[in-house]
Protein backbone atom coordinates (compact mmCIF):
# COMPACT_ATOMS: atom_id res chain seq x y z
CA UNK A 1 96.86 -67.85 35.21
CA UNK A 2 94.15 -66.26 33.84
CA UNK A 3 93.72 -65.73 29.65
CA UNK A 4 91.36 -62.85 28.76
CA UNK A 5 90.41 -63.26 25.00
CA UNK A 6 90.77 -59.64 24.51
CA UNK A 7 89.14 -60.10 20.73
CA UNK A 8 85.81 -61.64 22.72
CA UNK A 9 85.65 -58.73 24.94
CA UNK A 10 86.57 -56.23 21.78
CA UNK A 11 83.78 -57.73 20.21
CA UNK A 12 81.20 -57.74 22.97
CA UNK A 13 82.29 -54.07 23.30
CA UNK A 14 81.48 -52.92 20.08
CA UNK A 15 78.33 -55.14 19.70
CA UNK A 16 77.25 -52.80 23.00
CA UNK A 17 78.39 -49.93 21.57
CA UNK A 18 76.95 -50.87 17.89
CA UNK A 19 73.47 -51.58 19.96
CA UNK A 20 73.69 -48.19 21.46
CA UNK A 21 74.40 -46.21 18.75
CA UNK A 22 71.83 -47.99 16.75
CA UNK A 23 68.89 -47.32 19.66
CA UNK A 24 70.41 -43.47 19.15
CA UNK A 25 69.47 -43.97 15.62
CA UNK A 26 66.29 -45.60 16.12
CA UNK A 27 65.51 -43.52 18.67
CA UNK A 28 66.28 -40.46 16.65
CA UNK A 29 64.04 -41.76 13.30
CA UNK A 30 61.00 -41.88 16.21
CA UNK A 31 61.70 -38.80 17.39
CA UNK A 32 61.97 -37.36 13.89
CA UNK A 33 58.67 -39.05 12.84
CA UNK A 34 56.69 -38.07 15.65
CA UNK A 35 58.34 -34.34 14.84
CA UNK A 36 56.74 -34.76 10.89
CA UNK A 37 53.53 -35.89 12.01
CA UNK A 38 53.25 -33.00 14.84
CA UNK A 39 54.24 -30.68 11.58
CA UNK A 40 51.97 -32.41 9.43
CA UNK A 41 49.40 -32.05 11.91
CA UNK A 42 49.89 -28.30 12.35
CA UNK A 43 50.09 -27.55 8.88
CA UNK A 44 46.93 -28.64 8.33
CA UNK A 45 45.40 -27.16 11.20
CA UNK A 46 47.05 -23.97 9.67
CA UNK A 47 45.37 -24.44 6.44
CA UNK A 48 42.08 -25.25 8.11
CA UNK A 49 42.56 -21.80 10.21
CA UNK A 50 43.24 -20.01 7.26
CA UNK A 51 40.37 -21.43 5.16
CA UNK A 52 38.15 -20.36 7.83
CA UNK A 53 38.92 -16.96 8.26
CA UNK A 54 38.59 -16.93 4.55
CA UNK A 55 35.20 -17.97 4.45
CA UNK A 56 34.25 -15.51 7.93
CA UNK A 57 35.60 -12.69 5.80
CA UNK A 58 33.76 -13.81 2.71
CA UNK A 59 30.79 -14.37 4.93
CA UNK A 60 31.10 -10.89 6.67
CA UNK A 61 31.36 -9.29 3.37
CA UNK A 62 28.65 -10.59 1.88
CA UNK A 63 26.41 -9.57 5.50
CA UNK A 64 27.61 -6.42 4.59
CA UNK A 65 27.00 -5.96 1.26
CA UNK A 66 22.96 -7.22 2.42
CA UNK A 67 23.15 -4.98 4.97
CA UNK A 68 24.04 -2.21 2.27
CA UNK A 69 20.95 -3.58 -0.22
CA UNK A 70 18.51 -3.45 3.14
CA UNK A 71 19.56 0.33 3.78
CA UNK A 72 18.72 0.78 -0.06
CA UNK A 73 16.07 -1.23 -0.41
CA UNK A 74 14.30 0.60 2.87
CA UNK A 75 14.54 3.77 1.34
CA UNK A 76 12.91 2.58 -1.73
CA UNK A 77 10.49 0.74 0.25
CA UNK A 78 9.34 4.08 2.07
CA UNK A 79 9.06 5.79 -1.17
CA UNK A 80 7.07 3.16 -2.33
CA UNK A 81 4.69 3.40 0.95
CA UNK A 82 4.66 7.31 0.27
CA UNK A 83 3.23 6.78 -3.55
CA UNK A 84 1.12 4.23 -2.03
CA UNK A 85 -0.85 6.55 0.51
CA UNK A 86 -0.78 9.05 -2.05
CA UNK A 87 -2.66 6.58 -4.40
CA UNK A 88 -4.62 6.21 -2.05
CA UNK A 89 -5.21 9.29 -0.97
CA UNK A 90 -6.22 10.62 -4.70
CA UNK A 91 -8.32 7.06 -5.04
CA UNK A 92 -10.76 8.61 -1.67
CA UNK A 93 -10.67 12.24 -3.41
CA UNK A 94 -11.71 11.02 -6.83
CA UNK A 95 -14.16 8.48 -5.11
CA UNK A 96 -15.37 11.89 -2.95
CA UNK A 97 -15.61 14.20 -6.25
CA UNK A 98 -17.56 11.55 -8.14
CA UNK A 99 -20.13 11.17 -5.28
CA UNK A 100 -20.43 14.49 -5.15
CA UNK A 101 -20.72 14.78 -8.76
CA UNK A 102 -23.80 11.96 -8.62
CA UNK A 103 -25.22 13.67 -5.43
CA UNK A 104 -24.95 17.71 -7.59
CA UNK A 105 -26.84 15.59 -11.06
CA UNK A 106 -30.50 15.46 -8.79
CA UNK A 107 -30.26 19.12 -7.12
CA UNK A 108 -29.57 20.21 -10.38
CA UNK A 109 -31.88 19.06 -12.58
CA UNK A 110 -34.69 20.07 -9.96
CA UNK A 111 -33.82 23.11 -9.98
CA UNK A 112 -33.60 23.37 -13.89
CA UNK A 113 -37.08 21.52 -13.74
CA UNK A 114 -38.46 24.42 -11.33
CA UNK A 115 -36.57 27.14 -13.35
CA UNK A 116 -38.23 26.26 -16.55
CA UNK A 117 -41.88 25.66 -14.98
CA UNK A 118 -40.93 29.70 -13.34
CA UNK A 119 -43.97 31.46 -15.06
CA UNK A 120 -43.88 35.54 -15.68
CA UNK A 121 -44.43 37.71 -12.56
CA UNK A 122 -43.35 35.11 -10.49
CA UNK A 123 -39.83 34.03 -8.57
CA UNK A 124 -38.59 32.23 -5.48
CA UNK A 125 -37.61 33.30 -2.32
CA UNK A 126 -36.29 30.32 -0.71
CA UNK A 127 -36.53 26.27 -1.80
CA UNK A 128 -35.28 23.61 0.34
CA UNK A 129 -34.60 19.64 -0.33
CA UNK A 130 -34.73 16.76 2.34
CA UNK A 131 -34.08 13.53 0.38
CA UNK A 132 -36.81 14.05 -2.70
CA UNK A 133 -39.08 16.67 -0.78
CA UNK A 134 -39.12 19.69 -1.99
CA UNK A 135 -40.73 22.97 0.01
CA UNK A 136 -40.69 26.48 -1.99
CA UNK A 137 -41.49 29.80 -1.31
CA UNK A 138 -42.27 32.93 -3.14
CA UNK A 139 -43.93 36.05 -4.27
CA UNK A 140 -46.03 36.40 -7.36
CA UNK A 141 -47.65 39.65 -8.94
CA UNK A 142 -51.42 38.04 -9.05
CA UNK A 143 -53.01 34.81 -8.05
CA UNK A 144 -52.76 33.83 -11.59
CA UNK A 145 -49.02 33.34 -11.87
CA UNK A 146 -48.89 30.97 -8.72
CA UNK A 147 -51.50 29.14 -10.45
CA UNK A 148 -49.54 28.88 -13.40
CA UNK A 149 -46.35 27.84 -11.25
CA UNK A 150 -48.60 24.52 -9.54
CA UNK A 151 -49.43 23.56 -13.13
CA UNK A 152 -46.68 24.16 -14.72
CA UNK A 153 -44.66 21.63 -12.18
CA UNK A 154 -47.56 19.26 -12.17
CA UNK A 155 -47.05 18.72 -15.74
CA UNK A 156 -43.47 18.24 -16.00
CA UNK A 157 -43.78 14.70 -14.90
CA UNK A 158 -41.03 14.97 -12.55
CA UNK A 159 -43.01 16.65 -9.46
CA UNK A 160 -45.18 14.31 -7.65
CA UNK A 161 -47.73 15.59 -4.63
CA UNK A 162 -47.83 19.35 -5.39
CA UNK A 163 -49.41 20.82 -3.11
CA UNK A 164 -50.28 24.80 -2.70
CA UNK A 165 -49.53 26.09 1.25
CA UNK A 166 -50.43 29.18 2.56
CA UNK A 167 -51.34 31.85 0.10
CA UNK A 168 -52.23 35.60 1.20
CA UNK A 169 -52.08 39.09 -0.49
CA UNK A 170 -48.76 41.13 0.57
CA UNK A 171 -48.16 44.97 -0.32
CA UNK A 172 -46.22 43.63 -3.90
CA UNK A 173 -48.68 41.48 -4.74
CA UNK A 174 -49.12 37.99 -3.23
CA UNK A 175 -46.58 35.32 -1.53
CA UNK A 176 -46.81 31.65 -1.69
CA UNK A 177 -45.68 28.51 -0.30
CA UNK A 178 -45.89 25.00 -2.20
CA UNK A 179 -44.32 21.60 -1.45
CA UNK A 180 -43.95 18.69 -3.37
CA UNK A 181 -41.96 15.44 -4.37
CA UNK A 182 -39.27 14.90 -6.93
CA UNK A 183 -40.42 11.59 -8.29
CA UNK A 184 -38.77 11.57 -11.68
CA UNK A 185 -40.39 8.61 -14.03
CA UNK A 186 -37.72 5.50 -14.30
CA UNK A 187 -36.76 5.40 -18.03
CA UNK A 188 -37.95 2.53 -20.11
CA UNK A 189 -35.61 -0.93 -20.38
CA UNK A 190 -35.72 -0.08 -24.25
CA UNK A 191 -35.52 3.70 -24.65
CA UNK A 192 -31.66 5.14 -25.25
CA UNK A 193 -29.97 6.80 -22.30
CA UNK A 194 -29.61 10.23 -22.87
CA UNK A 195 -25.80 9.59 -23.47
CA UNK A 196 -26.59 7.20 -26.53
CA UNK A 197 -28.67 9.39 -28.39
CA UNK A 198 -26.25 12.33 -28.60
């Protein structure tokens, strides 16, 4: 006969069964800790995401807020190249008007030089300037005022190389030509400019 210790083979059966259903467990806490570090992992790849599209928005916002100050800032910038070539522009015309001004001081005075050497019976047809020469031309009543006219610009100081042209008798008296050289005398180092002593 055969005895079967029914308590051994209880006892074997729930040791199997005990095993199994602790592997279930065991298995399950793996499971269920590779499942929180997969959710763990997301989560932070989440966050990550989201902090990144934070900082591309920040980031795009602040491109267009320079992109904004570059629109401005080009409009002042063309304003400021306007004023600029109109600075400039007024810098060449006063630069033009004072040259001219310096250039109108010699033609000028030689002609208040010859004006005030003009004797009586005497005045000017024509009178031309090339650099300091100086060629005139007129008509006189008598041979005596032309005389008067060559001394009178000989002695002004200022007219250098008179010299009487052509001289001949016309029906209203008598026409003359006379060149010379505006040479006015340098002024001494220690006399006053004119400007000082007014």
């Amino acid at each position: 006969m055969i005895k079967i210790n029914l308590l051994t083979a209880r006892k074997q059966s729930r040791s199997r069964s005990g095993a199994t259903a602790s592997a279930e467990v065991g298995g399950f806490g793996r499971n269920l800790a590779v499942l929180g570090i997969l959710g763990v992992g997301v989560a932070v790849v989440a966050v990550w995401s989201l902090t990144l599209a934070a900082e591309q928005r920040a980031l795009q916002r602040q491109n267009d807020e320079a992109d904004r100050e570059l629109k401005r800032l080009d409009a002042v910038r063309k304003k400021g190249d306007e004023y600029k070539a109109q600075k400039d522009l007024l810098a060449r015309k006063i630069d033009l008007i004072t040259d001219l001004k310096k250039q109108q001081e010699v033609p000028v005075h030689i002609l208040d030089q010859v004006s005030k050497s003009l004797p009586d019976f005497l005045w000017l047809e024509s009178m031309a300037a090339n650099n300091s020469q100086i060629s005139i031309s007129g008509r006189a009543t008598n041979y005596n005022a032309v005389s008067n006219f060559y001394s009178n610009l000989t002695q002004t100081g200022l007219f250098g190389d008179v010299a009487l042209g052509r001289t001949f008798v016309v029906p209203e008296g008598v026409s003359f030509s006379l060149s010379c050289r505006f040479a006015p005398a340098a002024p001494a180092a220690d006399e006053p400019s004119p400007k000082a002593k007014s």
